[in-house]
PDB file of N, CA and C in Angstrom:
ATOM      1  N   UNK A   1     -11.920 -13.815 -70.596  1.00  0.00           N
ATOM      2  CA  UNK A   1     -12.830 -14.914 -70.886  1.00  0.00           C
ATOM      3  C   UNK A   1     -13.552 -14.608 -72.198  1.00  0.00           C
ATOM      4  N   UNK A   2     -13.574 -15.068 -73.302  1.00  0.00           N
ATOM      5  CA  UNK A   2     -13.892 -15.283 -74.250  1.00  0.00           C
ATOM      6  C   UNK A   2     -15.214 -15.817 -74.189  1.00  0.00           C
ATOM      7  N   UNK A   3     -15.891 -15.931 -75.794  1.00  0.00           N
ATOM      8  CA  UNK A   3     -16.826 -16.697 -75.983  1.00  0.00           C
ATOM      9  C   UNK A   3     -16.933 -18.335 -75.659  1.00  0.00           C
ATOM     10  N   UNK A   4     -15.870 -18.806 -76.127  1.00  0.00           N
ATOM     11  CA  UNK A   4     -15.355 -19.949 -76.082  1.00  0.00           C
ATOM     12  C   UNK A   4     -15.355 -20.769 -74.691  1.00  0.00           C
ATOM     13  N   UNK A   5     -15.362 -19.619 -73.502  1.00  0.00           N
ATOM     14  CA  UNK A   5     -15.001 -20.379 -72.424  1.00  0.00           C
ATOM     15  C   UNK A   5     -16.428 -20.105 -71.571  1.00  0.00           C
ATOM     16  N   UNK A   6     -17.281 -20.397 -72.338  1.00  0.00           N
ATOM     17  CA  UNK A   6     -18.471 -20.869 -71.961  1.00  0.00           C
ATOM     18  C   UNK A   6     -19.525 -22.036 -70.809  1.00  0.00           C
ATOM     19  N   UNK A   7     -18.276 -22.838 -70.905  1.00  0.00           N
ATOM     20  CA  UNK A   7     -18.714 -24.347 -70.638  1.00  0.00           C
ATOM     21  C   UNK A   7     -18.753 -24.393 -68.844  1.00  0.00           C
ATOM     22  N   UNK A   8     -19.005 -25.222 -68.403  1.00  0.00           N
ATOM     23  CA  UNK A   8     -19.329 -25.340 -67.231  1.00  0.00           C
ATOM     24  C   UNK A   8     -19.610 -26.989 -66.859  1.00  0.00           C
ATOM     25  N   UNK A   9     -18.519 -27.201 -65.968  1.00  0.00           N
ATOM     26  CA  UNK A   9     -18.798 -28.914 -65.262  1.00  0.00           C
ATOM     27  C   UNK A   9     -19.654 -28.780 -64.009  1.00  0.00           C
ATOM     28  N   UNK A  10     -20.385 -29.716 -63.897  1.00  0.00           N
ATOM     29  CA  UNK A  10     -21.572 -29.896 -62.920  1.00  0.00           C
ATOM     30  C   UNK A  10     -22.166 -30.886 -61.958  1.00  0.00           C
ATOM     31  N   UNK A  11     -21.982 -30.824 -60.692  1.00  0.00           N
ATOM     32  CA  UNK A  11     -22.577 -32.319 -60.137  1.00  0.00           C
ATOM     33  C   UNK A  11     -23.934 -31.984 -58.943  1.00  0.00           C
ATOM     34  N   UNK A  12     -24.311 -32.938 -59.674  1.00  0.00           N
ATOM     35  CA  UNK A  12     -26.015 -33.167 -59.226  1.00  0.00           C
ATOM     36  C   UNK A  12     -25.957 -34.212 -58.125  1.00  0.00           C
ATOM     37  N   UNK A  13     -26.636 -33.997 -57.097  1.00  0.00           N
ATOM     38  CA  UNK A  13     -26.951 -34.998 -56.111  1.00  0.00           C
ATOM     39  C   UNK A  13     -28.230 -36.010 -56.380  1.00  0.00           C
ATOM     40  N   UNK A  14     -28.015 -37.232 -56.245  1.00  0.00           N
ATOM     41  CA  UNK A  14     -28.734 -38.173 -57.096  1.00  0.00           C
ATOM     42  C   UNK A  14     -29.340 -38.258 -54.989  1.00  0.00           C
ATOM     43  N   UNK A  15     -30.818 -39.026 -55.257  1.00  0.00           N
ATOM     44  CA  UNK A  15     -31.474 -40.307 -54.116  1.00  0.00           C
ATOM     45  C   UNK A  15     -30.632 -41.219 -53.960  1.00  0.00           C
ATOM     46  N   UNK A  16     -30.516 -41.632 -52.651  1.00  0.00           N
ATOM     47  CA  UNK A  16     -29.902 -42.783 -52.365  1.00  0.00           C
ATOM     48  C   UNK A  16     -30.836 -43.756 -53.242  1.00  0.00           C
ATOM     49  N   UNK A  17     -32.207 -44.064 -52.963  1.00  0.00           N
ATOM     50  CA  UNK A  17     -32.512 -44.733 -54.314  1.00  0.00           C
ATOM     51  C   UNK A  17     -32.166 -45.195 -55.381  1.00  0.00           C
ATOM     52  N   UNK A  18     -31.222 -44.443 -56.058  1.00  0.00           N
ATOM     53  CA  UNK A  18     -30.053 -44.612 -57.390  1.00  0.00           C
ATOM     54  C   UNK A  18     -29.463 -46.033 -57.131  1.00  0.00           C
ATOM     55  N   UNK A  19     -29.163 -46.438 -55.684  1.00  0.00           N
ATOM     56  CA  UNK A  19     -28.714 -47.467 -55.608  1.00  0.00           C
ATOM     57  C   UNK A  19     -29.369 -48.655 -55.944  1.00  0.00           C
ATOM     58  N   UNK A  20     -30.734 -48.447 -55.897  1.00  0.00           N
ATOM     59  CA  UNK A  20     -31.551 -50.160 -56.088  1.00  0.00           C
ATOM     60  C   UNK A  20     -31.725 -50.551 -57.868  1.00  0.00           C
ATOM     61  N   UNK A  21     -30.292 -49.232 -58.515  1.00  0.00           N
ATOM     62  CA  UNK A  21     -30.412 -49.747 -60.016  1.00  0.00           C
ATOM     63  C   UNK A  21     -29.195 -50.622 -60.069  1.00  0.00           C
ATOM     64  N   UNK A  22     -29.322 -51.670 -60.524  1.00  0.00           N
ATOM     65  CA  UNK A  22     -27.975 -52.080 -60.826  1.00  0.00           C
ATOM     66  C   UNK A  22     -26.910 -51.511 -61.304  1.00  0.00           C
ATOM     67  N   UNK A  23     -27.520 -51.116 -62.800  1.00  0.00           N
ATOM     68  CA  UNK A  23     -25.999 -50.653 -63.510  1.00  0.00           C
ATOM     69  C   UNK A  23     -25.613 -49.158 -63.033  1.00  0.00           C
ATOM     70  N   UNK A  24     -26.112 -48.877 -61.963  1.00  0.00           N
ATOM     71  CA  UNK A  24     -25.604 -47.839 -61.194  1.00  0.00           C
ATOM     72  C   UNK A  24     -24.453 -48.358 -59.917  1.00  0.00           C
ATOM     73  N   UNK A  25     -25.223 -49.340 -59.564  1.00  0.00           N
ATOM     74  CA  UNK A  25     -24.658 -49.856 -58.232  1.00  0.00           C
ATOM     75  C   UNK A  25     -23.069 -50.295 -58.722  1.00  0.00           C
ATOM     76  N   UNK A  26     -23.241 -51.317 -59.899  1.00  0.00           N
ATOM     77  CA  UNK A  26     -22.054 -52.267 -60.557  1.00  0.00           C
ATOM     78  C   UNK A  26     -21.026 -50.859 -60.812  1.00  0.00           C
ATOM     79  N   UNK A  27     -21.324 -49.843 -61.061  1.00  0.00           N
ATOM     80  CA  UNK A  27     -20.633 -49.040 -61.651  1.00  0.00           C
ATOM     81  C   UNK A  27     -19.924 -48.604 -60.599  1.00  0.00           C
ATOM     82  N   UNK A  28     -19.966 -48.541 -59.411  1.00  0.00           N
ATOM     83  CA  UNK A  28     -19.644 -47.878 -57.878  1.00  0.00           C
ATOM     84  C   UNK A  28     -19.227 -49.258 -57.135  1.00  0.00           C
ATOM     85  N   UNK A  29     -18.505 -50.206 -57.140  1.00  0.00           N
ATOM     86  CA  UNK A  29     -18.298 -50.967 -56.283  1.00  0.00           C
ATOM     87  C   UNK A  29     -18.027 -50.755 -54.705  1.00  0.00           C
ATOM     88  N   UNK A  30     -16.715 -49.435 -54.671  1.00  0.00           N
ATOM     89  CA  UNK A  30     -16.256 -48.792 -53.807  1.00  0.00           C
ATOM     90  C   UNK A  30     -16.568 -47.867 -52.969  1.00  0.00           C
ATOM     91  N   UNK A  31     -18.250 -47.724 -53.674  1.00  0.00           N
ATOM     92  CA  UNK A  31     -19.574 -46.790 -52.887  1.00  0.00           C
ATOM     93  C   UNK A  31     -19.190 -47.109 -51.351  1.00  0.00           C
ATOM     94  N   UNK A  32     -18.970 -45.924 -50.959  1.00  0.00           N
ATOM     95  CA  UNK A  32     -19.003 -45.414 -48.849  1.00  0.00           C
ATOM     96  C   UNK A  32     -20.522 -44.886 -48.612  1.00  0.00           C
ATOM     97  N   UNK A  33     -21.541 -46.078 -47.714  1.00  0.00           N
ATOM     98  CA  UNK A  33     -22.631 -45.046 -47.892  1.00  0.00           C
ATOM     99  C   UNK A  33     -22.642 -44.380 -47.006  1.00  0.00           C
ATOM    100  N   UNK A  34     -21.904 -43.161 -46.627  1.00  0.00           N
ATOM    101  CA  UNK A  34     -21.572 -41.878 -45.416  1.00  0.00           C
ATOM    102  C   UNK A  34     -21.541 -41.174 -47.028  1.00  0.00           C
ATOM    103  N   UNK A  35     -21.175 -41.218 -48.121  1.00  0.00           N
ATOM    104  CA  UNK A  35     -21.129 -40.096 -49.448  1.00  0.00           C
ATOM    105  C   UNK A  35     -22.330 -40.037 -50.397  1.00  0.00           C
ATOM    106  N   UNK A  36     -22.213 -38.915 -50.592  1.00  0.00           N
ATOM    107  CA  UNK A  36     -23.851 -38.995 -51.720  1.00  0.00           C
ATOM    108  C   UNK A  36     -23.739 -39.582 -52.768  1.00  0.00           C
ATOM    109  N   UNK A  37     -24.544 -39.969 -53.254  1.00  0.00           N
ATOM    110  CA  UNK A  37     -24.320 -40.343 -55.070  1.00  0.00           C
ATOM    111  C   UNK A  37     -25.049 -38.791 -56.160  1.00  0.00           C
ATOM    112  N   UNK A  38     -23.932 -39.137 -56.622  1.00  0.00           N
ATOM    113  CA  UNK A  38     -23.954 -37.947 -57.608  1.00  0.00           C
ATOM    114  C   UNK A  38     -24.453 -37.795 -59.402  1.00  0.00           C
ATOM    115  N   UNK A  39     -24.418 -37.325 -60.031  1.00  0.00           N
ATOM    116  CA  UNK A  39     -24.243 -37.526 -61.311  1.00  0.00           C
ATOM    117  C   UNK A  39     -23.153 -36.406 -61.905  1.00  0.00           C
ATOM    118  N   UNK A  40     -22.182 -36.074 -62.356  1.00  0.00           N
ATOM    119  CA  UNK A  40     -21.392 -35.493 -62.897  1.00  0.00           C
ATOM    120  C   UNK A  40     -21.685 -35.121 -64.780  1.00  0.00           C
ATOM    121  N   UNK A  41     -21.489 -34.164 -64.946  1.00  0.00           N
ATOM    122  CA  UNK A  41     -21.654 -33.486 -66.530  1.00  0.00           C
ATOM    123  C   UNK A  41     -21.143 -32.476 -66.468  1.00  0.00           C
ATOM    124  N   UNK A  42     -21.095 -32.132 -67.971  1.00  0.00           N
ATOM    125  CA  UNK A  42     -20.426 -30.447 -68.744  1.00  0.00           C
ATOM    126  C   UNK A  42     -21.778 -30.061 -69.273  1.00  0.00           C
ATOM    127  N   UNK A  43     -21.660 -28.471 -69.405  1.00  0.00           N
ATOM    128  CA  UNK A  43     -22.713 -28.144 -70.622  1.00  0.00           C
ATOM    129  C   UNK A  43     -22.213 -26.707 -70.774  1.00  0.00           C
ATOM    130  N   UNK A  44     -22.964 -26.495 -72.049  1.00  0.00           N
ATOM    131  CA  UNK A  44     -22.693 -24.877 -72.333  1.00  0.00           C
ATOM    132  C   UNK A  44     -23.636 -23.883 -71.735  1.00  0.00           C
ATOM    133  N   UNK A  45     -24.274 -24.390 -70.962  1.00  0.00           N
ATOM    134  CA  UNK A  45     -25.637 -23.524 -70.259  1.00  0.00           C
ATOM    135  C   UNK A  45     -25.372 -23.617 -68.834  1.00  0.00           C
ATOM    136  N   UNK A  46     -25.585 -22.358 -68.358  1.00  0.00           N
ATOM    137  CA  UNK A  46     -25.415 -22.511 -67.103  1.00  0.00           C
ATOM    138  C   UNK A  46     -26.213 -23.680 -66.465  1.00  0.00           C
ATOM    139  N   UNK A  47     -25.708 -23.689 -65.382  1.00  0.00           N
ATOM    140  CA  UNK A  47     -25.880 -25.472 -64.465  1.00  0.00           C
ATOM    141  C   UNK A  47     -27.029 -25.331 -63.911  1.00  0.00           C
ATOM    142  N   UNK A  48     -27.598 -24.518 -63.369  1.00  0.00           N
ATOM    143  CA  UNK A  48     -28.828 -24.368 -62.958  1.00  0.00           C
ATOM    144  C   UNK A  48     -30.228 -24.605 -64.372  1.00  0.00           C
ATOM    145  N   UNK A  49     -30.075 -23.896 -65.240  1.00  0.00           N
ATOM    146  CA  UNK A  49     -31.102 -24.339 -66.323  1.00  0.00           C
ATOM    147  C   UNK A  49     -30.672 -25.761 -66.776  1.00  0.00           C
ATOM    148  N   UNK A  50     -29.341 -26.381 -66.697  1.00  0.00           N
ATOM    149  CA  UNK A  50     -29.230 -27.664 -67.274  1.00  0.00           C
ATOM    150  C   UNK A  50     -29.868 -28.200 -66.144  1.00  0.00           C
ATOM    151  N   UNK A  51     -29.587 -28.387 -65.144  1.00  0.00           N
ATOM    152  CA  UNK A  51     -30.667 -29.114 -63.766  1.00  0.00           C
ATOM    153  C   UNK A  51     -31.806 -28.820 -64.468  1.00  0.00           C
ATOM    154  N   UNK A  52     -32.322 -27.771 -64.695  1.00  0.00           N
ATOM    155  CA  UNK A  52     -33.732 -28.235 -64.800  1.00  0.00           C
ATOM    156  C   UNK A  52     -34.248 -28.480 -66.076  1.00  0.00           C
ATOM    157  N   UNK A  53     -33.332 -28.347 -66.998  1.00  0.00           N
ATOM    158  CA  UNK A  53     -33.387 -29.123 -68.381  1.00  0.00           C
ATOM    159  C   UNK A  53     -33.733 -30.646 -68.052  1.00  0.00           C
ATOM    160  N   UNK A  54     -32.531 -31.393 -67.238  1.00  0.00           N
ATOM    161  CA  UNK A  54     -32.333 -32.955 -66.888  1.00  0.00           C
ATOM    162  C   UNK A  54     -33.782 -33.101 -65.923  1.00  0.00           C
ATOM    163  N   UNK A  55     -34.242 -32.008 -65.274  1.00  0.00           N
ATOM    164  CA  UNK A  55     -35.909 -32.869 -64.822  1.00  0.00           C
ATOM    165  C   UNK A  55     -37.109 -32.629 -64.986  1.00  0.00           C
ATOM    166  N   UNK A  56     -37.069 -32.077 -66.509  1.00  0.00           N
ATOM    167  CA  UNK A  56     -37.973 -31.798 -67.729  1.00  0.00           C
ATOM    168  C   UNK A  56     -38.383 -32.327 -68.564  1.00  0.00           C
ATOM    169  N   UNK A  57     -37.054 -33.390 -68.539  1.00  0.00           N
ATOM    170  CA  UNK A  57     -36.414 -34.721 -69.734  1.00  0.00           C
ATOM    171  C   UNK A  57     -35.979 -34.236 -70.432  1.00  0.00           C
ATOM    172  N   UNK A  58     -35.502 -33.134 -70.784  1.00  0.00           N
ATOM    173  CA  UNK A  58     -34.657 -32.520 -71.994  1.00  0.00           C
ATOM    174  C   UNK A  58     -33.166 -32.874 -71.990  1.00  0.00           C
ATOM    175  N   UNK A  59     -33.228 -33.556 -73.027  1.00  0.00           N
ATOM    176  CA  UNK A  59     -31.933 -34.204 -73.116  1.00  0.00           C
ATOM    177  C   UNK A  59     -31.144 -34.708 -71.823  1.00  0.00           C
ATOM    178  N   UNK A  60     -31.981 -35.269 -71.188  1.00  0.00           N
ATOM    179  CA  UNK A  60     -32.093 -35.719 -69.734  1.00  0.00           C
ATOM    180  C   UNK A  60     -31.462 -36.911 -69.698  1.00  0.00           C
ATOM    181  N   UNK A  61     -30.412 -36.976 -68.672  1.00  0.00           N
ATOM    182  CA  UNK A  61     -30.102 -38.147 -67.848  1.00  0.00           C
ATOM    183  C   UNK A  61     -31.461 -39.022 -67.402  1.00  0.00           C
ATOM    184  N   UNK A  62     -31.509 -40.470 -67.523  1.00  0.00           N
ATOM    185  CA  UNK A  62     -32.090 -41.052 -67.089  1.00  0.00           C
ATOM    186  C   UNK A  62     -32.118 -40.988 -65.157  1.00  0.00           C
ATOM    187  N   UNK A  63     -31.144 -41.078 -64.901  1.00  0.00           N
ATOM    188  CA  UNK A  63     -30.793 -41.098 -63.559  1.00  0.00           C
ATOM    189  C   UNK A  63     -30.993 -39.663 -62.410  1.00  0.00           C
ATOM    190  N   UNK A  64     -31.192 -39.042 -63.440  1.00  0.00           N
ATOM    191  CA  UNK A  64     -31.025 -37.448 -63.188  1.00  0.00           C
ATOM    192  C   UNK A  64     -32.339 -36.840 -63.021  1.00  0.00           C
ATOM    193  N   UNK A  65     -33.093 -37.506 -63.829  1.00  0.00           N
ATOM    194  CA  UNK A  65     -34.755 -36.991 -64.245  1.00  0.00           C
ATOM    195  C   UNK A  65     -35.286 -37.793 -63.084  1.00  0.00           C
ATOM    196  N   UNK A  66     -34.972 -39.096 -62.860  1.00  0.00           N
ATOM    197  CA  UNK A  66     -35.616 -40.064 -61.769  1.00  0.00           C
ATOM    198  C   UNK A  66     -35.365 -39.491 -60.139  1.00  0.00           C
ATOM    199  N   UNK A  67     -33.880 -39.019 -59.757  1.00  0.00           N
ATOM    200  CA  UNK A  67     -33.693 -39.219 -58.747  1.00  0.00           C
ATOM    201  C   UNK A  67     -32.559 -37.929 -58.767  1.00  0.00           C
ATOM    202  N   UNK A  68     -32.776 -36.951 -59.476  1.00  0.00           N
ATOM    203  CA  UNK A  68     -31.969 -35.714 -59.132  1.00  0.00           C
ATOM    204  C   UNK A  68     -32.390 -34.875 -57.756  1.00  0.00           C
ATOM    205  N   UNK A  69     -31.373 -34.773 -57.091  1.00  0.00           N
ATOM    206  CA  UNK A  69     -32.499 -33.432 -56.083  1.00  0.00           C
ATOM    207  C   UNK A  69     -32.019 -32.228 -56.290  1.00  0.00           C
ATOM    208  N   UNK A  70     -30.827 -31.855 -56.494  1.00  0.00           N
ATOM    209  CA  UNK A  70     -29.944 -30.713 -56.446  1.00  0.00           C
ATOM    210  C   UNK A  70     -28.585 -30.588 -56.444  1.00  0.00           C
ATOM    211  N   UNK A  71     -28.036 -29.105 -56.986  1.00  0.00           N
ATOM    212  CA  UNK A  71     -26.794 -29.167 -58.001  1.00  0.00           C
ATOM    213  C   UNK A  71     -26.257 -29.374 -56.182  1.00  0.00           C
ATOM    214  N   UNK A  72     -24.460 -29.413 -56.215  1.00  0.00           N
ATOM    215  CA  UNK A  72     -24.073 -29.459 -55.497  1.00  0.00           C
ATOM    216  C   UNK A  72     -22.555 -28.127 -55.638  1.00  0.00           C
ATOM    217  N   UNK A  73     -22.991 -27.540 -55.727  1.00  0.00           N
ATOM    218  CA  UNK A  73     -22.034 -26.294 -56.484  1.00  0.00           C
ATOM    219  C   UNK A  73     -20.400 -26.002 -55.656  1.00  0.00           C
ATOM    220  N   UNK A  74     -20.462 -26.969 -54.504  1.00  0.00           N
ATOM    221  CA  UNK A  74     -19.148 -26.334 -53.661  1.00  0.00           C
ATOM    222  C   UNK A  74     -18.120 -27.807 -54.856  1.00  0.00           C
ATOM    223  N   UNK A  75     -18.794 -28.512 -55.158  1.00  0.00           N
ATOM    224  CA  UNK A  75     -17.982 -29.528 -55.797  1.00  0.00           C
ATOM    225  C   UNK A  75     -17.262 -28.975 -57.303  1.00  0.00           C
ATOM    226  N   UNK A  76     -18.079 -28.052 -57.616  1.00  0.00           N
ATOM    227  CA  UNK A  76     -17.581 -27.923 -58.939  1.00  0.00           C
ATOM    228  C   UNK A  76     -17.043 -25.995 -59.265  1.00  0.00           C
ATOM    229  N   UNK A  77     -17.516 -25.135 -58.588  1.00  0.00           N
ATOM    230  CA  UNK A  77     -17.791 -23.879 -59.018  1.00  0.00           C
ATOM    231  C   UNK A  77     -16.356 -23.684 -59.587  1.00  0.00           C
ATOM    232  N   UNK A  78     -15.555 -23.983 -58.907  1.00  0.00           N
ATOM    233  CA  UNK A  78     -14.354 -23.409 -58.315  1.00  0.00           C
ATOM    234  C   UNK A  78     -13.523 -23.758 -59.954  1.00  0.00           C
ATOM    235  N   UNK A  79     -14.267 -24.229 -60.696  1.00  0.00           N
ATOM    236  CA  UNK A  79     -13.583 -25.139 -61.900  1.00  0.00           C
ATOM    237  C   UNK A  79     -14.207 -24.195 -63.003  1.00  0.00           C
ATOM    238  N   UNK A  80     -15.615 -23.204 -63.112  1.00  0.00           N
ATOM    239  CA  UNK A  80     -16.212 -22.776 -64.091  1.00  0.00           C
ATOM    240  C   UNK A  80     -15.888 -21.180 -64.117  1.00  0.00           C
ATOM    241  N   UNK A  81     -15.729 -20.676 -65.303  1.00  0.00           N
ATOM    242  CA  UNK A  81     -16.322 -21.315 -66.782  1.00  0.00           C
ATOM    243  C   UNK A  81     -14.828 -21.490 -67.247  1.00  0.00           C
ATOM    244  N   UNK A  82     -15.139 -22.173 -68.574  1.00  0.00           N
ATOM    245  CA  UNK A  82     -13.702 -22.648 -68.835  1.00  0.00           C
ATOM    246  C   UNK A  82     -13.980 -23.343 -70.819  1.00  0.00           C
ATOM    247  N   UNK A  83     -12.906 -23.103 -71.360  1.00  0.00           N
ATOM    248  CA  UNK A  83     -13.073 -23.967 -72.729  1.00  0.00           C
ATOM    249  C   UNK A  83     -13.713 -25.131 -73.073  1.00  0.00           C
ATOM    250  N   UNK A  84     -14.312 -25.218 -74.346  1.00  0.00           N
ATOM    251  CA  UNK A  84     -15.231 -26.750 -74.402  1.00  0.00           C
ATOM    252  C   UNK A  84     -14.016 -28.193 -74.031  1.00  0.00           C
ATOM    253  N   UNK A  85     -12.809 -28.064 -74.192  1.00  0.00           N
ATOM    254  CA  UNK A  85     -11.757 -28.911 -74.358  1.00  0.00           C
ATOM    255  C   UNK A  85     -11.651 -29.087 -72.535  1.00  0.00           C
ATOM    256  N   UNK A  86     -11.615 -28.321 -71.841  1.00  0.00           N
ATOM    257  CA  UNK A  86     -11.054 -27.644 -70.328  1.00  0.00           C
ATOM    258  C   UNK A  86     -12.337 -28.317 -69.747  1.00  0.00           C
ATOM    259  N   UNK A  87     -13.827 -27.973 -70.335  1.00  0.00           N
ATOM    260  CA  UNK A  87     -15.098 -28.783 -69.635  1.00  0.00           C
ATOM    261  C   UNK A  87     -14.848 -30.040 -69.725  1.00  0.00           C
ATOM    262  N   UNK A  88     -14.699 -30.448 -70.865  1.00  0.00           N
ATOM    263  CA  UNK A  88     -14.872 -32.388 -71.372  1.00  0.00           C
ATOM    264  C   UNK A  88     -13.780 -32.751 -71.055  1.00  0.00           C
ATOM    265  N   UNK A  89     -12.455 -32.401 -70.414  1.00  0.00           N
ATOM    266  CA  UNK A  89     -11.485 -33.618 -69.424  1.00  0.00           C
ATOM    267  C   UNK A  89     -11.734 -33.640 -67.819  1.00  0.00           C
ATOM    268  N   UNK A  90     -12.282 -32.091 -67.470  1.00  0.00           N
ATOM    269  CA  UNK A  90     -12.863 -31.910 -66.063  1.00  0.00           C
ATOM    270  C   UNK A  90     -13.721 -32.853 -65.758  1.00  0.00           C
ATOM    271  N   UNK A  91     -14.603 -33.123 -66.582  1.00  0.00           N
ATOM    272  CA  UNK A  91     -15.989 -33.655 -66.193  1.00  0.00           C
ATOM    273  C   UNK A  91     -15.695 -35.313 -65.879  1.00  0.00           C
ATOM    274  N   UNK A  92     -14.744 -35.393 -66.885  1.00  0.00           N
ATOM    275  CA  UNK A  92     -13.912 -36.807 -66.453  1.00  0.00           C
ATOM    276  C   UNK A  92     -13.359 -37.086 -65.122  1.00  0.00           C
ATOM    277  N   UNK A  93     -12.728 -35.891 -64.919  1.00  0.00           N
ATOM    278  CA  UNK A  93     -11.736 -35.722 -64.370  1.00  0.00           C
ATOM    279  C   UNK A  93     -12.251 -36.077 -62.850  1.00  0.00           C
ATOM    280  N   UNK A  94     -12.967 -35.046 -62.749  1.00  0.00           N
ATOM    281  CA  UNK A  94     -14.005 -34.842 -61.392  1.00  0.00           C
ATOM    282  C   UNK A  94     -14.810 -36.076 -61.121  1.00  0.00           C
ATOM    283  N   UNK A  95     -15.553 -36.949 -61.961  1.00  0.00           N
ATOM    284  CA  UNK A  95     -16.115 -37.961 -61.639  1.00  0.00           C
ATOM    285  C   UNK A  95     -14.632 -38.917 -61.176  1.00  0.00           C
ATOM    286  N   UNK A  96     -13.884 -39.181 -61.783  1.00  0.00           N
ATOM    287  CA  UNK A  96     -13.059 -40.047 -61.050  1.00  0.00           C
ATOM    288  C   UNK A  96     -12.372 -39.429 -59.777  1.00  0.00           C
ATOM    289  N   UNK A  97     -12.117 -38.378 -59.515  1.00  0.00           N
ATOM    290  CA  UNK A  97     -11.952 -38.107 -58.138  1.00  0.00           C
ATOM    291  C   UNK A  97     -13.060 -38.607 -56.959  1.00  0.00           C
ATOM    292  N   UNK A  98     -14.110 -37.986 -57.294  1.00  0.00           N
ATOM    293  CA  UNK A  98     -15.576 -38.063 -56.386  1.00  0.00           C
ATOM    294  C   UNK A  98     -14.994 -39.393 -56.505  1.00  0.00           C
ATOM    295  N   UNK A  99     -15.398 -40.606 -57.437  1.00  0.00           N
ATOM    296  CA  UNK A  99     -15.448 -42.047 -57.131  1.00  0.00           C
ATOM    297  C   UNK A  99     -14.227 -42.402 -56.118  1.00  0.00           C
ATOM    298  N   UNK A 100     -13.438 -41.864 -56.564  1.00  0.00           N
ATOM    299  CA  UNK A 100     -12.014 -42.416 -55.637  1.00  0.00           C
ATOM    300  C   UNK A 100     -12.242 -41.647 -53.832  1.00  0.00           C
ATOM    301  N   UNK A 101     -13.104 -40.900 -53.815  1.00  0.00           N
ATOM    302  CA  UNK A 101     -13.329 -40.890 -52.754  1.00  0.00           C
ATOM    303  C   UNK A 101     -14.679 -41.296 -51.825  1.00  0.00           C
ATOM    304  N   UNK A 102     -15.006 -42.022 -52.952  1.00  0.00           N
ATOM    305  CA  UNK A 102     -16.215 -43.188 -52.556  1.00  0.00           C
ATOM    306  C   UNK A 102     -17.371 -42.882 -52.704  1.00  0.00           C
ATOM    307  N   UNK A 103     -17.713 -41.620 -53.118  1.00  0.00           N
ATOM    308  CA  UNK A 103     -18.867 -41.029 -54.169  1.00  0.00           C
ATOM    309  C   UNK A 103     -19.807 -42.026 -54.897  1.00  0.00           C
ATOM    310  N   UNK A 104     -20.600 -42.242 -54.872  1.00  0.00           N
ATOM    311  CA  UNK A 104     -21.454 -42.705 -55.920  1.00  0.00           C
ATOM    312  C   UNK A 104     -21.433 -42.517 -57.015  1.00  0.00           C
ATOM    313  N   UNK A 105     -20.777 -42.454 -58.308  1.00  0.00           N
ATOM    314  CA  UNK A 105     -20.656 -41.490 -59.526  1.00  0.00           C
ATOM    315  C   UNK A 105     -21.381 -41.993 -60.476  1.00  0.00           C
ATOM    316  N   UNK A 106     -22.362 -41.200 -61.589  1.00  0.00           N
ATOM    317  CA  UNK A 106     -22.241 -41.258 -62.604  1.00  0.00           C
ATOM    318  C   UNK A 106     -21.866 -39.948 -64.074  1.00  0.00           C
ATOM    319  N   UNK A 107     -21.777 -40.418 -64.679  1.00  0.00           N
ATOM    320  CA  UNK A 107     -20.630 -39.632 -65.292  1.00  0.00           C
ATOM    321  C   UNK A 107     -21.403 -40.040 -66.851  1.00  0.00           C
ATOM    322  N   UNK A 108     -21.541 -38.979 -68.002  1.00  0.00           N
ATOM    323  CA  UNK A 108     -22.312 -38.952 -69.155  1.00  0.00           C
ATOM    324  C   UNK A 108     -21.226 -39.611 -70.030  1.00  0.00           C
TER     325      UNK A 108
END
C-alpha cells in the first residue's frame, strides 16, 4: 500500500427525517422503509474525522450536517484503503448498490 492508496469510501446513516426533504425523497423513489437512509462518499481522511468534519460543516454535506447519526462501517470497510481512481468509482458504485437494494441513498 502506497501513498496513493490513501482514499477511503464511506456511508453515513442519515434520520429518517431526510425523508420530509424532497429532493432527497425524489431521488429514492424505490425507498423500502425497513432500510436506512444513508449518505455515501470518498475522502482522503480517515472516515471517522470526515464524519465529524460533515457535522462541523466543514466541507459538509448538507444532509449529513442536518441529519447524520453515524458511520455505518460493515457497509464499506471491507472496500478501504484503496487508490484515488479505486475510491471515486466505489463510491458510485456502492451508492447504486445500497439504492438497488432500497436504501435511501445519497451520493456527493
Amino acid at each position: 500500500m502506497g501513498r496513493q492508496d490513501h482514499y477511503h469510501v464511506y456511508v453515513i446513516e442519515l434520520s429518517k427525517d431526510v425523508l420530509y426533504e424532497g429532493k432527497f425523497k425524489r431521488a429514492n423513489p424505490d425507498y423500502l422503509a425497513r432500510k436506512p437512509c444513508v449518505y455515501v462518499g470518498m475522502t482522503g481522511l480517515d472516515p471517522d474525522v470526515r464524519f465529524d468534519k460533515h457535522k462541523a460543516g466543514i466541507q459538509s454535506n448538507r444532509y449529513v450536517k442536518q441529519f447524520g447519526l453515524r458511520l455505518l462501517p460493515s457497509l464499506y470497510e471491507v472496500y478501504n484503503p484503496m487508490p484515488y481512481e479505486g475510491a471515486r468509482d466505489m463510491e458510485v458504485e456502492l451508492a447504486i448498490g445500497l439504492r438497488e437494494e432500497g436504501y435511501g441513498v445519497w451520493q456527493a
